[in-house]
PDB file of N, CA and C in Angstrom:
ATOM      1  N   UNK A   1       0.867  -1.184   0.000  1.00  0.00           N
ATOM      2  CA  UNK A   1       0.000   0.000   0.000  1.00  0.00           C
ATOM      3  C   UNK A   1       0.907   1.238   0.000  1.00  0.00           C
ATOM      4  N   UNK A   2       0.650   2.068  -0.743  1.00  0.00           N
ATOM      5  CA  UNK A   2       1.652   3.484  -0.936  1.00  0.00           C
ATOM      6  C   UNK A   2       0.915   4.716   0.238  1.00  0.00           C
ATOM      7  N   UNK A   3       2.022   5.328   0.116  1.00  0.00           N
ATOM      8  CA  UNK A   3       1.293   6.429   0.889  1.00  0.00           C
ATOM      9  C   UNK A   3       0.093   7.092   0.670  1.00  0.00           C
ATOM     10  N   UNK A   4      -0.463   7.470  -0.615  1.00  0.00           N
ATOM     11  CA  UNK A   4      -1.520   7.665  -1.164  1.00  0.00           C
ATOM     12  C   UNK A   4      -2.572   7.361  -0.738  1.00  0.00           C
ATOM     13  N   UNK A   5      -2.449   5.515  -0.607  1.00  0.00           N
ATOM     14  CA  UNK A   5      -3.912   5.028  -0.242  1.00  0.00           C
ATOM     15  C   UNK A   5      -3.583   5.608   0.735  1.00  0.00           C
ATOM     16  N   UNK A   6      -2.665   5.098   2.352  1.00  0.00           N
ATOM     17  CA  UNK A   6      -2.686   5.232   3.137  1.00  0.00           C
ATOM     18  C   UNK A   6      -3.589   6.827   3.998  1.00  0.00           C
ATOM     19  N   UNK A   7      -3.215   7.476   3.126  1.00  0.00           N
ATOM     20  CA  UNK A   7      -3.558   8.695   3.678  1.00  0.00           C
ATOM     21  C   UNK A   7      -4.827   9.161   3.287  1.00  0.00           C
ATOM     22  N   UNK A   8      -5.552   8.603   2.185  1.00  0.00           N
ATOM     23  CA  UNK A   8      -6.855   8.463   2.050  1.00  0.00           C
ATOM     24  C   UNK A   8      -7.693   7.440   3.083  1.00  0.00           C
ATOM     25  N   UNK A   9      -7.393   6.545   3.230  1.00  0.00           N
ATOM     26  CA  UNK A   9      -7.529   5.759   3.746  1.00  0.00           C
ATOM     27  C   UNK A   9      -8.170   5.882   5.414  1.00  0.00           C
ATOM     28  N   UNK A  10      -6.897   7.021   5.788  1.00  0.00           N
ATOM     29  CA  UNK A  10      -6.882   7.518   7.234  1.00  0.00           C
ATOM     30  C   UNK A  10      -8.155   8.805   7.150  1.00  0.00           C
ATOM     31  N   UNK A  11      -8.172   9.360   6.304  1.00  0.00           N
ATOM     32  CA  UNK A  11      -9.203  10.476   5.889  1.00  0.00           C
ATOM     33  C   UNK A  11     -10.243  10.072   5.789  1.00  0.00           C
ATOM     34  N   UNK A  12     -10.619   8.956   5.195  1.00  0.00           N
ATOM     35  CA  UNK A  12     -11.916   8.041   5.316  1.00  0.00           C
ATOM     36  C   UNK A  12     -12.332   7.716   6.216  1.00  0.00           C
ATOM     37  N   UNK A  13     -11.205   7.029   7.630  1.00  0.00           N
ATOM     38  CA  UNK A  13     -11.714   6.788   8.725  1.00  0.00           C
ATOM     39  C   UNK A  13     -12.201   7.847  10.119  1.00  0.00           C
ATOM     40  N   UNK A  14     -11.569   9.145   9.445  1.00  0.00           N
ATOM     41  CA  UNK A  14     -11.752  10.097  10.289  1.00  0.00           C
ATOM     42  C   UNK A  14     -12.777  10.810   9.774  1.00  0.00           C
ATOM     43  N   UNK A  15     -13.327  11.126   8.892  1.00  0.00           N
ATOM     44  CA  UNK A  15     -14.658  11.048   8.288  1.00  0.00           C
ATOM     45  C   UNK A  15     -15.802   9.842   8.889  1.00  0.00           C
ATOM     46  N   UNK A  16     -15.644   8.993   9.138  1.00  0.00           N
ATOM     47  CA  UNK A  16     -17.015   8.462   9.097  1.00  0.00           C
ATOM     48  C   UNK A  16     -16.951   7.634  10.871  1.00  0.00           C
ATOM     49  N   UNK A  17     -15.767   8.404  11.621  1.00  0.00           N
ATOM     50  CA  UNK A  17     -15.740   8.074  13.048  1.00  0.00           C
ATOM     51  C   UNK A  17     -16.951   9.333  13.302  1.00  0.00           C
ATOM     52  N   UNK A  18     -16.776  10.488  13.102  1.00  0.00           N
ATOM     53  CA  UNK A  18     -18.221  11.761  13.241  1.00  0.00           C
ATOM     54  C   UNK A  18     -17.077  13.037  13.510  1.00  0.00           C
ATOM     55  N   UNK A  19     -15.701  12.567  12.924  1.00  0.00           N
ATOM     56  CA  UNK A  19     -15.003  13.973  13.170  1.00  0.00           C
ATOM     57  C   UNK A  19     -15.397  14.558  11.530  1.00  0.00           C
ATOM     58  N   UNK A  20     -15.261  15.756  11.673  1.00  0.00           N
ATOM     59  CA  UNK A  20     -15.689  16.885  10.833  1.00  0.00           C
ATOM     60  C   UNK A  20     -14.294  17.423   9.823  1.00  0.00           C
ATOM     61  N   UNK A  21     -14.504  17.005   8.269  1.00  0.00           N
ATOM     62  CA  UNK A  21     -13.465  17.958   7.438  1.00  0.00           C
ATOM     63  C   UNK A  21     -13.832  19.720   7.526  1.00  0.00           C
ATOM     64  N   UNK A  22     -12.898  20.322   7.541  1.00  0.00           N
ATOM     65  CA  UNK A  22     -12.883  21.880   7.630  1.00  0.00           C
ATOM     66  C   UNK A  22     -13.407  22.085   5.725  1.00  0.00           C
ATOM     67  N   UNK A  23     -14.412  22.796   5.452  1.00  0.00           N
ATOM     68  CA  UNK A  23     -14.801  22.762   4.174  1.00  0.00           C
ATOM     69  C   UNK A  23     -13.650  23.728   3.656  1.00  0.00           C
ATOM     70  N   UNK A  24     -13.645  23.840   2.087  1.00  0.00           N
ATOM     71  CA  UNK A  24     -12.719  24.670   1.123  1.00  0.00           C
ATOM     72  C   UNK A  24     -13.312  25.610   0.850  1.00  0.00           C
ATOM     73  N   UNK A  25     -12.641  26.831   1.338  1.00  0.00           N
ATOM     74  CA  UNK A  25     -13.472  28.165   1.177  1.00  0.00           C
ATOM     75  C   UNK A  25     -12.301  28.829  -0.436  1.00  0.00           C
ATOM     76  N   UNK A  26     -13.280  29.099  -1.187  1.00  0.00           N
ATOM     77  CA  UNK A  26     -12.135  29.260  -2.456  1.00  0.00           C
ATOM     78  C   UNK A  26     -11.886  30.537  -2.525  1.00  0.00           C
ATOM     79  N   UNK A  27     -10.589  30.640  -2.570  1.00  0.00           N
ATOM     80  CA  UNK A  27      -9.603  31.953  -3.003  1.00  0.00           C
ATOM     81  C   UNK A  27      -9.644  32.393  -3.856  1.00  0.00           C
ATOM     82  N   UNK A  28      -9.295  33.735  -3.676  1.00  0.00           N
ATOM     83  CA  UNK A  28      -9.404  34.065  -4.700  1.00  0.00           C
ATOM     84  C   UNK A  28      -7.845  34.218  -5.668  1.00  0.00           C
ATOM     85  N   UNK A  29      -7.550  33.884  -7.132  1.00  0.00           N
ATOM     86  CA  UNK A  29      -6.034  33.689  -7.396  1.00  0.00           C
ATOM     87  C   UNK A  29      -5.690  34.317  -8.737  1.00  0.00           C
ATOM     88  N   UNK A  30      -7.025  35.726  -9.049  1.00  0.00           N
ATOM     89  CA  UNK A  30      -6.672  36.395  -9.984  1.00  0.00           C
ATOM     90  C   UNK A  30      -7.456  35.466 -11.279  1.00  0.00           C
ATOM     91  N   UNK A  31      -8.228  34.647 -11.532  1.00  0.00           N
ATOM     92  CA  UNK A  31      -9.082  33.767 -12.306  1.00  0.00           C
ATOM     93  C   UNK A  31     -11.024  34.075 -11.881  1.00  0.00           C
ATOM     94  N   UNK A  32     -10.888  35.438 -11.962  1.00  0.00           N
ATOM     95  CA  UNK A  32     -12.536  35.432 -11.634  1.00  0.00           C
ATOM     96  C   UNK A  32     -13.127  34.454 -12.053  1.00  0.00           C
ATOM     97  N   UNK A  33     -13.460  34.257 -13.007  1.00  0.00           N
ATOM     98  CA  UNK A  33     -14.514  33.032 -13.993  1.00  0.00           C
ATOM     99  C   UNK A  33     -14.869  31.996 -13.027  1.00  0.00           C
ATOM    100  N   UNK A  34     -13.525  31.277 -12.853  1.00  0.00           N
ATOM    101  CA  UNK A  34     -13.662  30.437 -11.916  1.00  0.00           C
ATOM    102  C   UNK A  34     -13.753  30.778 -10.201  1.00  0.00           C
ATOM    103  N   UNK A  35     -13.474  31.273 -10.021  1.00  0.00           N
ATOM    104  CA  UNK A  35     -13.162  31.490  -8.508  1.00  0.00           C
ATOM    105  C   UNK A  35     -14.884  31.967  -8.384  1.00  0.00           C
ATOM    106  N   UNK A  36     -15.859  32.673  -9.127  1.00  0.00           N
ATOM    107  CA  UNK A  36     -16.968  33.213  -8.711  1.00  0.00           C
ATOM    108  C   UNK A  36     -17.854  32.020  -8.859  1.00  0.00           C
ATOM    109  N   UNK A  37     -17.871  31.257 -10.081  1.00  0.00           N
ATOM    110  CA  UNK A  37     -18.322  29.865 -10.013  1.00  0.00           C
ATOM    111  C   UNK A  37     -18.541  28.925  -8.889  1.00  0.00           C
ATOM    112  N   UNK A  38     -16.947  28.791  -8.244  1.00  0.00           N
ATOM    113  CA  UNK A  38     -16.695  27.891  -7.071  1.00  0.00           C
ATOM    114  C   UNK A  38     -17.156  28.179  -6.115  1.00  0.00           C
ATOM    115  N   UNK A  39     -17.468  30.099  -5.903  1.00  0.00           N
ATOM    116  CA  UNK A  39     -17.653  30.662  -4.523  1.00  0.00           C
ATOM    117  C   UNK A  39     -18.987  31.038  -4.500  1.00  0.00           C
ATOM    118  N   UNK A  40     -20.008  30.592  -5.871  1.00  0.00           N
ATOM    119  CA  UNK A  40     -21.304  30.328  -5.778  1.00  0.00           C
ATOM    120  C   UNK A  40     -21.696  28.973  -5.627  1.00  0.00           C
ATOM    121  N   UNK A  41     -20.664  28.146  -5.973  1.00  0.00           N
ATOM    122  CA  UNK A  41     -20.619  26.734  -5.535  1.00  0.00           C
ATOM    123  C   UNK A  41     -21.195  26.206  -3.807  1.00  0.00           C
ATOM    124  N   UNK A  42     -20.123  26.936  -3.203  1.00  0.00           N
ATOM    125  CA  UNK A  42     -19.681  26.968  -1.700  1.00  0.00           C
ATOM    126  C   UNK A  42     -21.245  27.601  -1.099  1.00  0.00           C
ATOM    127  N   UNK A  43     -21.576  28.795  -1.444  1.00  0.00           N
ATOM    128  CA  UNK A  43     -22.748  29.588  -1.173  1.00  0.00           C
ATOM    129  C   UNK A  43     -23.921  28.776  -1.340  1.00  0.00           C
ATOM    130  N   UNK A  44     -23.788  28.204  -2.263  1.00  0.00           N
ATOM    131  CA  UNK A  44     -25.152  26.977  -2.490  1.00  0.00           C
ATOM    132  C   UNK A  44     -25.129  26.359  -1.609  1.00  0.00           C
ATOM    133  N   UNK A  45     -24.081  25.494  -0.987  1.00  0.00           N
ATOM    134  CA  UNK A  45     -23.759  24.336  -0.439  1.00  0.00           C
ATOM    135  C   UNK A  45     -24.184  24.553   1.469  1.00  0.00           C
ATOM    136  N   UNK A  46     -24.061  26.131   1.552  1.00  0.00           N
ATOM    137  CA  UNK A  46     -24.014  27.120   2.557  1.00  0.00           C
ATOM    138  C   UNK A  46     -25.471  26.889   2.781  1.00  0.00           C
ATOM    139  N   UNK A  47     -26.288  27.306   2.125  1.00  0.00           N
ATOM    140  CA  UNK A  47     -28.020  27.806   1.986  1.00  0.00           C
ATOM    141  C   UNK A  47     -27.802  29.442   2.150  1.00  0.00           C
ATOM    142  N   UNK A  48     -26.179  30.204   1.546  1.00  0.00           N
ATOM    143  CA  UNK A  48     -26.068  31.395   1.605  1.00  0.00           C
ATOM    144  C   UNK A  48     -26.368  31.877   0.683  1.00  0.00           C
ATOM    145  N   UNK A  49     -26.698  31.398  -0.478  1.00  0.00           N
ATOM    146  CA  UNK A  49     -26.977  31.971  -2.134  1.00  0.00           C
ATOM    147  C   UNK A  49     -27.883  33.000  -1.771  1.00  0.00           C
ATOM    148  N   UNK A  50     -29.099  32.663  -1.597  1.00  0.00           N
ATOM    149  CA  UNK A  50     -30.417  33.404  -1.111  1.00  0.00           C
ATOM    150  C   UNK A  50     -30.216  34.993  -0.618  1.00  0.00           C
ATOM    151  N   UNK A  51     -29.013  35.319   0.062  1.00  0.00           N
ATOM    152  CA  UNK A  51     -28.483  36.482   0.461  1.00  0.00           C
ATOM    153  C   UNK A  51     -27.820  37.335  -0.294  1.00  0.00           C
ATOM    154  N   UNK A  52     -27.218  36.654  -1.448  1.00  0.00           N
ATOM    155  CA  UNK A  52     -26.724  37.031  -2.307  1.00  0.00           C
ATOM    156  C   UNK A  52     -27.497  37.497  -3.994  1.00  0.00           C
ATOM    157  N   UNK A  53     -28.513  36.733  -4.086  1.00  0.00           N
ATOM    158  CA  UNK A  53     -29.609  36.881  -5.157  1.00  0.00           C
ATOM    159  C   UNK A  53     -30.280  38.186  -4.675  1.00  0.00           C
ATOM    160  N   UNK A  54     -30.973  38.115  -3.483  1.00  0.00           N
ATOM    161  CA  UNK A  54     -32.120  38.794  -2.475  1.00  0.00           C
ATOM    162  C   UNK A  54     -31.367  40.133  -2.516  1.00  0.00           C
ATOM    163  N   UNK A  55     -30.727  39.823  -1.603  1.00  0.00           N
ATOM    164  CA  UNK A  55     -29.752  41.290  -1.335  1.00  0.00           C
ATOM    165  C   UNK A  55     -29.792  41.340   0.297  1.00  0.00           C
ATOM    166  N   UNK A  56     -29.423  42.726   0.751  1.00  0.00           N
ATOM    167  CA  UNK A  56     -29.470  42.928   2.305  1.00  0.00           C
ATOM    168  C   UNK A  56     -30.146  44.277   2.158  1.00  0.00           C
ATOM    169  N   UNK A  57     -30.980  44.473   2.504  1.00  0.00           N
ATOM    170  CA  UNK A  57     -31.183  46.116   2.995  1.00  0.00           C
ATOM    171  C   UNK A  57     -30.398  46.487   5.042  1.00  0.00           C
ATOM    172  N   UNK A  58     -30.336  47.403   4.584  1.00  0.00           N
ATOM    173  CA  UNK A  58     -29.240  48.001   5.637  1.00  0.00           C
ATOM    174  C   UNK A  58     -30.551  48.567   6.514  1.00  0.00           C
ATOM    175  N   UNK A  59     -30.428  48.096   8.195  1.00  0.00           N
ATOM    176  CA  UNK A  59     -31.524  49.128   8.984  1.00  0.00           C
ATOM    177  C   UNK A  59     -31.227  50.562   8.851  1.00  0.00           C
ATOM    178  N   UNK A  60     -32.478  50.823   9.098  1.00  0.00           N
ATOM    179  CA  UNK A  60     -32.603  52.656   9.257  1.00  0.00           C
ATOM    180  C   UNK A  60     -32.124  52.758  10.451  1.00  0.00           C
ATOM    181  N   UNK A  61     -31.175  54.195  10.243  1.00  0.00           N
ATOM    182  CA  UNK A  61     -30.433  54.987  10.914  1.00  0.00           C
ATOM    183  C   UNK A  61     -30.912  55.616  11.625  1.00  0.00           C
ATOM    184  N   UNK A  62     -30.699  55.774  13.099  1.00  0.00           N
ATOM    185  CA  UNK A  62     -31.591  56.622  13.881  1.00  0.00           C
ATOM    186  C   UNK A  62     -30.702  58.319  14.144  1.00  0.00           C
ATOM    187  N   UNK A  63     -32.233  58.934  14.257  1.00  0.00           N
ATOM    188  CA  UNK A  63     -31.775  60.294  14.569  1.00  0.00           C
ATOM    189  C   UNK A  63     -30.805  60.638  14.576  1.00  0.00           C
ATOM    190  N   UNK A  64     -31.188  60.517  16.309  1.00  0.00           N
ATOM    191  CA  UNK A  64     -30.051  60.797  17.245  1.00  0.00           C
ATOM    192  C   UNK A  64     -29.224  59.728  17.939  1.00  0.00           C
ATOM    193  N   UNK A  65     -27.750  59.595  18.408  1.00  0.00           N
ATOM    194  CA  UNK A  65     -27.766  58.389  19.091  1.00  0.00           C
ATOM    195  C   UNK A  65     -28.089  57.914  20.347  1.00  0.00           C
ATOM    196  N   UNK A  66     -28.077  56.747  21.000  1.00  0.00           N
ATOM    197  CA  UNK A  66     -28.205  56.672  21.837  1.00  0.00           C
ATOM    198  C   UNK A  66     -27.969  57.129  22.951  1.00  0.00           C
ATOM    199  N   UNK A  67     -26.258  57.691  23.112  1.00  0.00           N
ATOM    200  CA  UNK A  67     -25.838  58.385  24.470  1.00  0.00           C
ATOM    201  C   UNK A  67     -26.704  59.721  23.930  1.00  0.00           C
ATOM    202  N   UNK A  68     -27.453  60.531  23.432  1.00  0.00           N
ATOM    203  CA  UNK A  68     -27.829  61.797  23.623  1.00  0.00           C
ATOM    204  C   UNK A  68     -28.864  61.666  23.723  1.00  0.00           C
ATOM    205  N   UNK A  69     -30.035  60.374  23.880  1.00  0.00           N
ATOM    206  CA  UNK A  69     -31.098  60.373  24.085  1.00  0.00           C
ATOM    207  C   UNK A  69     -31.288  60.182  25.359  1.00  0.00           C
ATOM    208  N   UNK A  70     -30.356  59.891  26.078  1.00  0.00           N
ATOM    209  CA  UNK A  70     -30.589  59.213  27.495  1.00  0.00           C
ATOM    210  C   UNK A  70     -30.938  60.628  28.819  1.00  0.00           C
TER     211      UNK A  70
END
């Protein structure tokens, strides 16, 4: 057995003992095309897309602030 399997192998078992892989958050490396692809990929995978289609509206700004209302 080469190192290869081996180390798949060990990744497999630490996967399906209930420890957790750290997911691939994609960089960015000067290749928009791809990198926006992958990082709508990730966003899907998230249930973050929705925020990104939708949008955010920003709360309303109050008056005055708080320390001068008091």
């Amino acid at each position: 057995m080469n190192d290869f399997q081996t180390e798949r192998d060990r990744k497999r078992k630490m996967t399906s003992e209930g420890h957790f892989v750290q997911p691939f958050i994609p960089r960015f490396d000067g290749h928009y095309d791809l990198w926006s692809m992958l990082m709508e990929n990730f966003l899907r995978s998230k249930e973050y897309w929705g925020l990104i289609e939708i949008g955010y509206e920003e709360p309303a700004h109050r008056e005055q602030p708080l320390s001068e209302g008091r």
